[in-house]
Protein backbone atom coordinates (compact mmCIF):
# COMPACT_ATOMS: atom_id res chain seq x y z
CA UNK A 1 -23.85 39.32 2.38
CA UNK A 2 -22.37 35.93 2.67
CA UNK A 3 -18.42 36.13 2.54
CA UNK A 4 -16.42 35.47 -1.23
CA UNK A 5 -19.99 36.62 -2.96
CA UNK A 6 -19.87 40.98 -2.16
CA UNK A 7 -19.17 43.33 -5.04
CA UNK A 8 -15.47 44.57 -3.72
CA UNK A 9 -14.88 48.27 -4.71
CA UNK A 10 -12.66 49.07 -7.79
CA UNK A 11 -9.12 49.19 -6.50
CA UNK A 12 -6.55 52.14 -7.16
CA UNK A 13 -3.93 49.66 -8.68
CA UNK A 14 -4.88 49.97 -12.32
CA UNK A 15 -3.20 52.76 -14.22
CA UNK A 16 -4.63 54.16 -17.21
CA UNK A 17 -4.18 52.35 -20.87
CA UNK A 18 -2.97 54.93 -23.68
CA UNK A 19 -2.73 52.59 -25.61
CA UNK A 20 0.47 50.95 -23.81
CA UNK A 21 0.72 47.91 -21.47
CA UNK A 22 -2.24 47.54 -18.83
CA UNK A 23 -0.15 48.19 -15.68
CA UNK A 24 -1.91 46.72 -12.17
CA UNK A 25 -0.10 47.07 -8.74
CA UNK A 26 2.98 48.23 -10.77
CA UNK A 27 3.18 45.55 -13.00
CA UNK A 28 3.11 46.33 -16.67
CA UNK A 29 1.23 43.51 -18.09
CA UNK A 30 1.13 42.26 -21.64
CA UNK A 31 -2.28 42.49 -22.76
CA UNK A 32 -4.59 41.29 -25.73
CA UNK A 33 -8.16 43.10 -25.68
CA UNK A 34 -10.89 42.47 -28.24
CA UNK A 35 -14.60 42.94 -28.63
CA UNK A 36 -17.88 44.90 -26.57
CA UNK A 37 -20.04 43.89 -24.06
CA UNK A 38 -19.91 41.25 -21.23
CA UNK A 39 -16.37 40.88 -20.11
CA UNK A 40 -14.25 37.51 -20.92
CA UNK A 41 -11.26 37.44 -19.11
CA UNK A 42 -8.92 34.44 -20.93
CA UNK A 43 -5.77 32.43 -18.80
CA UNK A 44 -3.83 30.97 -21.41
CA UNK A 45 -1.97 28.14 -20.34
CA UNK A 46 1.51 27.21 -20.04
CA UNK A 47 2.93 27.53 -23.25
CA UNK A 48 1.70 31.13 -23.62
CA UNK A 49 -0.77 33.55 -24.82
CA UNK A 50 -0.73 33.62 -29.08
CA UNK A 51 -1.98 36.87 -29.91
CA UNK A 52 -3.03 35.25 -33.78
CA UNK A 53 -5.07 32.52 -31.92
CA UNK A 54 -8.19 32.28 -33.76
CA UNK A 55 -10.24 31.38 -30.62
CA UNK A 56 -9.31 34.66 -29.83
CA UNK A 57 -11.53 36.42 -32.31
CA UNK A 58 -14.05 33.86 -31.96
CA UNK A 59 -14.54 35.13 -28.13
CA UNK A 60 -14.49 38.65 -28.60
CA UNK A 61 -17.11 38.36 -31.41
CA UNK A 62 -19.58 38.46 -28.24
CA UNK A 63 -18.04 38.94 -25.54
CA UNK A 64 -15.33 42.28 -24.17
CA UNK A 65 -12.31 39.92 -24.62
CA UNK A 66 -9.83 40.35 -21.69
CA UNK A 67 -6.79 38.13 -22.40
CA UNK A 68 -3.11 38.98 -20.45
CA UNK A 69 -0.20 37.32 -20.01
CA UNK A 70 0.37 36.11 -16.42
CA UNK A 71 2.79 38.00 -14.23
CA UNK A 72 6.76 36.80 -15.93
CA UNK A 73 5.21 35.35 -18.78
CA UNK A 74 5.85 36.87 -22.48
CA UNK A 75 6.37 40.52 -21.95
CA UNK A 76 4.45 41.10 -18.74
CA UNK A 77 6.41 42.00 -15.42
CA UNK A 78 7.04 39.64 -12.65
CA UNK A 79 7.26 40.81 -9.35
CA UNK A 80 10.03 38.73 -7.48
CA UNK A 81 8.09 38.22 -4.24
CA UNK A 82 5.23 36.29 -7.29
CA UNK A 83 6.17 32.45 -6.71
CA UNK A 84 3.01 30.69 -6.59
CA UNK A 85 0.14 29.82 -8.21
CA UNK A 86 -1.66 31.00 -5.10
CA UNK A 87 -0.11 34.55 -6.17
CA UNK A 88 -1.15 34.60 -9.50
CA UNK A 89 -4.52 34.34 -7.97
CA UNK A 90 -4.33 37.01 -5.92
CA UNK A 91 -3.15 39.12 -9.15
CA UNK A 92 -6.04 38.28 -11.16
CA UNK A 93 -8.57 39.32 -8.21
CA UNK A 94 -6.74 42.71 -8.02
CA UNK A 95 -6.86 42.71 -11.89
CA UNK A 96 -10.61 42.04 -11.79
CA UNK A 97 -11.20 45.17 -8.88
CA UNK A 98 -8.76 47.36 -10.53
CA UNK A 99 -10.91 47.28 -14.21
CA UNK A 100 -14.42 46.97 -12.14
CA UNK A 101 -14.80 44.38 -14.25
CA UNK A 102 -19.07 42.48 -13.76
CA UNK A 103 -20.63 39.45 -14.35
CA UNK A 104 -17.46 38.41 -15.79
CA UNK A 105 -16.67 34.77 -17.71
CA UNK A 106 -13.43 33.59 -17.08
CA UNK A 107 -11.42 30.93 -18.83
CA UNK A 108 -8.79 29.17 -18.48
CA UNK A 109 -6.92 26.31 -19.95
CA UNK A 110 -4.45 24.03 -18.29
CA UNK A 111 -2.00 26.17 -16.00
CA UNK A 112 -4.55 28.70 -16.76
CA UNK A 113 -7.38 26.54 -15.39
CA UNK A 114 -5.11 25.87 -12.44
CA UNK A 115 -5.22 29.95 -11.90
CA UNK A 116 -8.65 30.21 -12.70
CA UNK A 117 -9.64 27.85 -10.11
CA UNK A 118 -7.38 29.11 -7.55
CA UNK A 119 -9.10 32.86 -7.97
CA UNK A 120 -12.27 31.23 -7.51
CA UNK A 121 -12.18 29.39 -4.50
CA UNK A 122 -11.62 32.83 -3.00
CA UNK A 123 -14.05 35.09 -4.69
CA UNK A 124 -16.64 34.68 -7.15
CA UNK A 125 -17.73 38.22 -6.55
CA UNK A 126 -16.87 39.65 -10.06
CA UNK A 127 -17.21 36.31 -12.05
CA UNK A 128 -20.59 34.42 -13.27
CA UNK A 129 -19.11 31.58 -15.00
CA UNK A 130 -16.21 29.66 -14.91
CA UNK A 131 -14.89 27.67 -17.71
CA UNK A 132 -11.75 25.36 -17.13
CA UNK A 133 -10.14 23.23 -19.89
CA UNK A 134 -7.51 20.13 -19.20
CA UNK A 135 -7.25 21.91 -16.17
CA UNK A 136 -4.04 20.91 -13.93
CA UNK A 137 -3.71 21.78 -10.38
CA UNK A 138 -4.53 19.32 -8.09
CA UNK A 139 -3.68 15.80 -7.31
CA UNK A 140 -5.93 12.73 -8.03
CA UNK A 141 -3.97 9.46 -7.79
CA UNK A 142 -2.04 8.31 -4.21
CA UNK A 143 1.82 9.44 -3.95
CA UNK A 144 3.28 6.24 -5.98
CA UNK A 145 0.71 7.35 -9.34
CA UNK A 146 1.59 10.04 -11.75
CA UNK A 147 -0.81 12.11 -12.54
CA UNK A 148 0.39 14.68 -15.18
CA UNK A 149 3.04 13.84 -17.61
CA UNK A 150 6.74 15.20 -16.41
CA UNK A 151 6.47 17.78 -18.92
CA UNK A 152 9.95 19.38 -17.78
CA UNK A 153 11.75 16.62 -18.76
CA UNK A 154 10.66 16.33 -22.98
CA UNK A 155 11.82 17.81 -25.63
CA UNK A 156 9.37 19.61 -27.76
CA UNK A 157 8.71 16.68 -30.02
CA UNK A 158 7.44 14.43 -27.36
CA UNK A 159 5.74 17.35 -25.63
CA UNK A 160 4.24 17.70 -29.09
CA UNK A 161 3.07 13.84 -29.04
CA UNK A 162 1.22 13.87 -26.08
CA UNK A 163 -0.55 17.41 -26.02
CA UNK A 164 -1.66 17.94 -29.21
CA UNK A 165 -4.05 15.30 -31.71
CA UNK A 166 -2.13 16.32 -34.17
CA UNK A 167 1.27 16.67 -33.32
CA UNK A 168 2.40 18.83 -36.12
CA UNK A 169 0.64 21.62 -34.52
CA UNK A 170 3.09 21.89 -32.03
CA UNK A 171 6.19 22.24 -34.18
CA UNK A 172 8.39 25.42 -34.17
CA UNK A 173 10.78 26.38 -36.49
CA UNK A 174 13.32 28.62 -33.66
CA UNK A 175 15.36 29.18 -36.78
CA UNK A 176 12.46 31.63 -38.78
CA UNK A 177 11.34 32.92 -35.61
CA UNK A 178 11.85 36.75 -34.80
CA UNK A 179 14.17 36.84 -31.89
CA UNK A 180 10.91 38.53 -29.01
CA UNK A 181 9.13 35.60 -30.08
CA UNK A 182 11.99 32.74 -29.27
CA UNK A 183 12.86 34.90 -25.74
CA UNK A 184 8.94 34.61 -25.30
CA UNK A 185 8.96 30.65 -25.77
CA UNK A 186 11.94 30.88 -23.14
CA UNK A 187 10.68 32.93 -20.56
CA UNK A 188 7.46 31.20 -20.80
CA UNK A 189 9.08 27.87 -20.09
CA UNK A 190 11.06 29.91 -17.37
CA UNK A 191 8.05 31.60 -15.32
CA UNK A 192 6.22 27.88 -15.61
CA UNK A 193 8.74 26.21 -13.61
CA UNK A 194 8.99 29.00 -11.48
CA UNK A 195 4.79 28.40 -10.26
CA UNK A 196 4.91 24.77 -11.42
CA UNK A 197 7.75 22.82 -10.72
CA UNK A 198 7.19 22.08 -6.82
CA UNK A 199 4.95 20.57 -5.97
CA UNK A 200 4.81 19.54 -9.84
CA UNK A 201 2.01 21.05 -11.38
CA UNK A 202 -0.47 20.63 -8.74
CA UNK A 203 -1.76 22.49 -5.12
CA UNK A 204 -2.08 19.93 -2.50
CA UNK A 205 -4.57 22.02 -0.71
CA UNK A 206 -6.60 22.96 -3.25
CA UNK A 207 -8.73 20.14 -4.32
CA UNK A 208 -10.46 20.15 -0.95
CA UNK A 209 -11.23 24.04 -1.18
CA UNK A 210 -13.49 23.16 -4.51
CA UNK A 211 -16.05 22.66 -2.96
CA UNK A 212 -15.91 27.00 -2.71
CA UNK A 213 -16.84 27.77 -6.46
CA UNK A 214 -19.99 28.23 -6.38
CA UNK A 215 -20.64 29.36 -10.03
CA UNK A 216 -21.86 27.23 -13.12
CA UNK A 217 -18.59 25.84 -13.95
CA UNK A 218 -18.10 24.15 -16.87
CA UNK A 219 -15.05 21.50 -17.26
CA UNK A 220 -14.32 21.20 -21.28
CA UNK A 221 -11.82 17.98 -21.94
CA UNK A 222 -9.70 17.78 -24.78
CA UNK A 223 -10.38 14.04 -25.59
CA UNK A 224 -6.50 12.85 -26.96
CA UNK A 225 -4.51 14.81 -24.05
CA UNK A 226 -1.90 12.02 -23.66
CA UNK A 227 -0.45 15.17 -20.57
CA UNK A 228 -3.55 14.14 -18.46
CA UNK A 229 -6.31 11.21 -18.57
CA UNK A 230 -9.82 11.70 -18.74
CA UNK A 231 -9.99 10.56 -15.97
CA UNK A 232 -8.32 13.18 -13.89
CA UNK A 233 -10.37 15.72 -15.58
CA UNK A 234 -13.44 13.73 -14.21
CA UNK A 235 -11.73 13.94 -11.21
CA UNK A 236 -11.65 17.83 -10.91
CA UNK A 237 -15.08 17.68 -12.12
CA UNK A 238 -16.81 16.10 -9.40
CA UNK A 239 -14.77 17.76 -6.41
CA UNK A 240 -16.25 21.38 -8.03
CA UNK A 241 -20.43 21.62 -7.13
CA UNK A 242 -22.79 20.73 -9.98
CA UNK A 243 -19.83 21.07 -12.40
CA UNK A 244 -20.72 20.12 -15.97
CA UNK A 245 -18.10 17.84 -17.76
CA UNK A 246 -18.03 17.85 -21.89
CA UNK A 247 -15.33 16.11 -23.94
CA UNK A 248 -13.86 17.58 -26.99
CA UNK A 249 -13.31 15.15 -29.86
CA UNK A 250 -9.90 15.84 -32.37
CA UNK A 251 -7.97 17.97 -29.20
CA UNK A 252 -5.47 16.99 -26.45
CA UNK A 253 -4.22 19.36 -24.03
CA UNK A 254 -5.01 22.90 -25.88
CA UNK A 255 -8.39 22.15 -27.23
CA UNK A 256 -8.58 25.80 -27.73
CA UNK A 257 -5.76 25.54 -30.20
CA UNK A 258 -6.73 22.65 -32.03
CA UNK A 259 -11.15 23.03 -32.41
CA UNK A 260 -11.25 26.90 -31.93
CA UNK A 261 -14.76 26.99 -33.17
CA UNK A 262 -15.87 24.52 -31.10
CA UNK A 263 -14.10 25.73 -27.75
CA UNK A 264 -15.66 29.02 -28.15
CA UNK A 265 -19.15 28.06 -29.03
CA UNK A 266 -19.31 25.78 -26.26
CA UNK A 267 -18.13 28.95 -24.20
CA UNK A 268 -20.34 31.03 -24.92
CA UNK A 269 -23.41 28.71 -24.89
CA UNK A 270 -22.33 27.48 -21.44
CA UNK A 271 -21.92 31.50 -20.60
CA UNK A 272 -25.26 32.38 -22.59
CA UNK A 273 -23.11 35.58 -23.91
């Protein structure tokens, strides 16, 4: 068997559900599941995981919707030696051997992309297809060009402005808010910076492992994301093997948020689910 491509064996780090948190190598992790049949496992990106997210719905209609939130984001656990992005990866493979999970489509969007390409560079062995939206994660431009907006250093208006096509979307009221949902916003912002921050929002290394994902892989692009240009996306795109690039009219950075409908049917009709 050639190496990254064997079926591992189902690891021991997975304790059972009753119907409380999933809990893998310790780590009680916050966990949305939805649906029958092929597995979907979903890496939300940066600003969370929205249980009421109608794309949600829309995947698990046909697929077994697996959909956590990373390690230290909303009410999962964070192990304190979990730093990187390169960690995160290494989570989601155990996650993947400890629910023998097959044939399984994984998608991610922005920081969640980042993950999702990270995992696959190192083993495809549980995953068919890869989707990756506005995907951060590596860098495209020379050391004087900024590729990804300094998201760290807006407010949530102007974050709003240049992620969203419609910026309204992106509005929160902290004030109506119930109190787990405004610690959620924080820690999420918190555990971000924590993976994110340095180098900002990208691997240096991992651009030139693409070339590993050997999977369809399809690269959907939120047309309006004002966070990244097209032409980064384009970017990632051509360093990943007979990737397929399609652009998403009416969406910026969480095209998933803002065309639902249209992010999951292009989904599943990449994934033939």
């Amino acid at each position: 068997m050639k190496f990254g491509t064997e079926m591992p064996i189902p690891a021991a780090g997975v304790a059972p559900r009753d119907g409380g948190p999933l809990v893998v190598n310790g780590l009680k992790i916050e966990t949305i599941e939805r649906g029958a049949g092929r597995p979907l496992l979903f890496l939300h990106p940066g600003i969370g995981l929205d249980p009421k997210a109608a794309v949600l719905d829309l995947l698990a209609a046909k697929t077994r919707l697996i959909a956590p939130s990373h390690p230290g984001f909303g009410a999962s656990d964070l192990a304190p030696v979990m730093t990187t992005v390169e960690d995160l990866s290494y989570f989601y493979l155990d996650l993947m051997d400890a629910l023998d999970l097959r044939d399984t489509i994984v998608v991610g969007v922005g920081f969640g992309a980042w993950i999702a390409a990270a995992t696959a560079i190192k083993s495809t062995a549980r995953m068919s297809h890869l989707v990756m939206a506005n995907a951060v994660g590596i860098k495209v431009g020379d050391r004087e060009t900024r590729d990804i907006a300094d998201i760290f250093a807006m407010q949530d208006a102007d974050f709003a402005k240049l992620a969203y096509f419609d910026p309204k979307l992106g509005e929160r009221d902290y004030k109506s808010m119930a109190t787990a949902e405004v610690a959620a916003v924080a820690r999420n912002r918190e555990s971000l910076a924590r993976f994110a921050w340095q180098p900002f929002m990208h691997d240096p290394k991992l651009k030139s492992r693409l070339h590993r994902i050997r999977i369809p892989t399809l690269i959907l692009w939120g047309t309006h994301d004002r966070v990244l240009r097209e032409g980064y996306g384009r970017a990632y795109c051509a360093a990943i093997p007979n990737a397929r690039f399609e652009p998403i009219e009416k969406a910026g950075h969480l095209p998933h948020i803002e065309q639902p409908q249209v992010f999951a049917d292009r989904v599943l009709a990449f994934a033939g689910a």
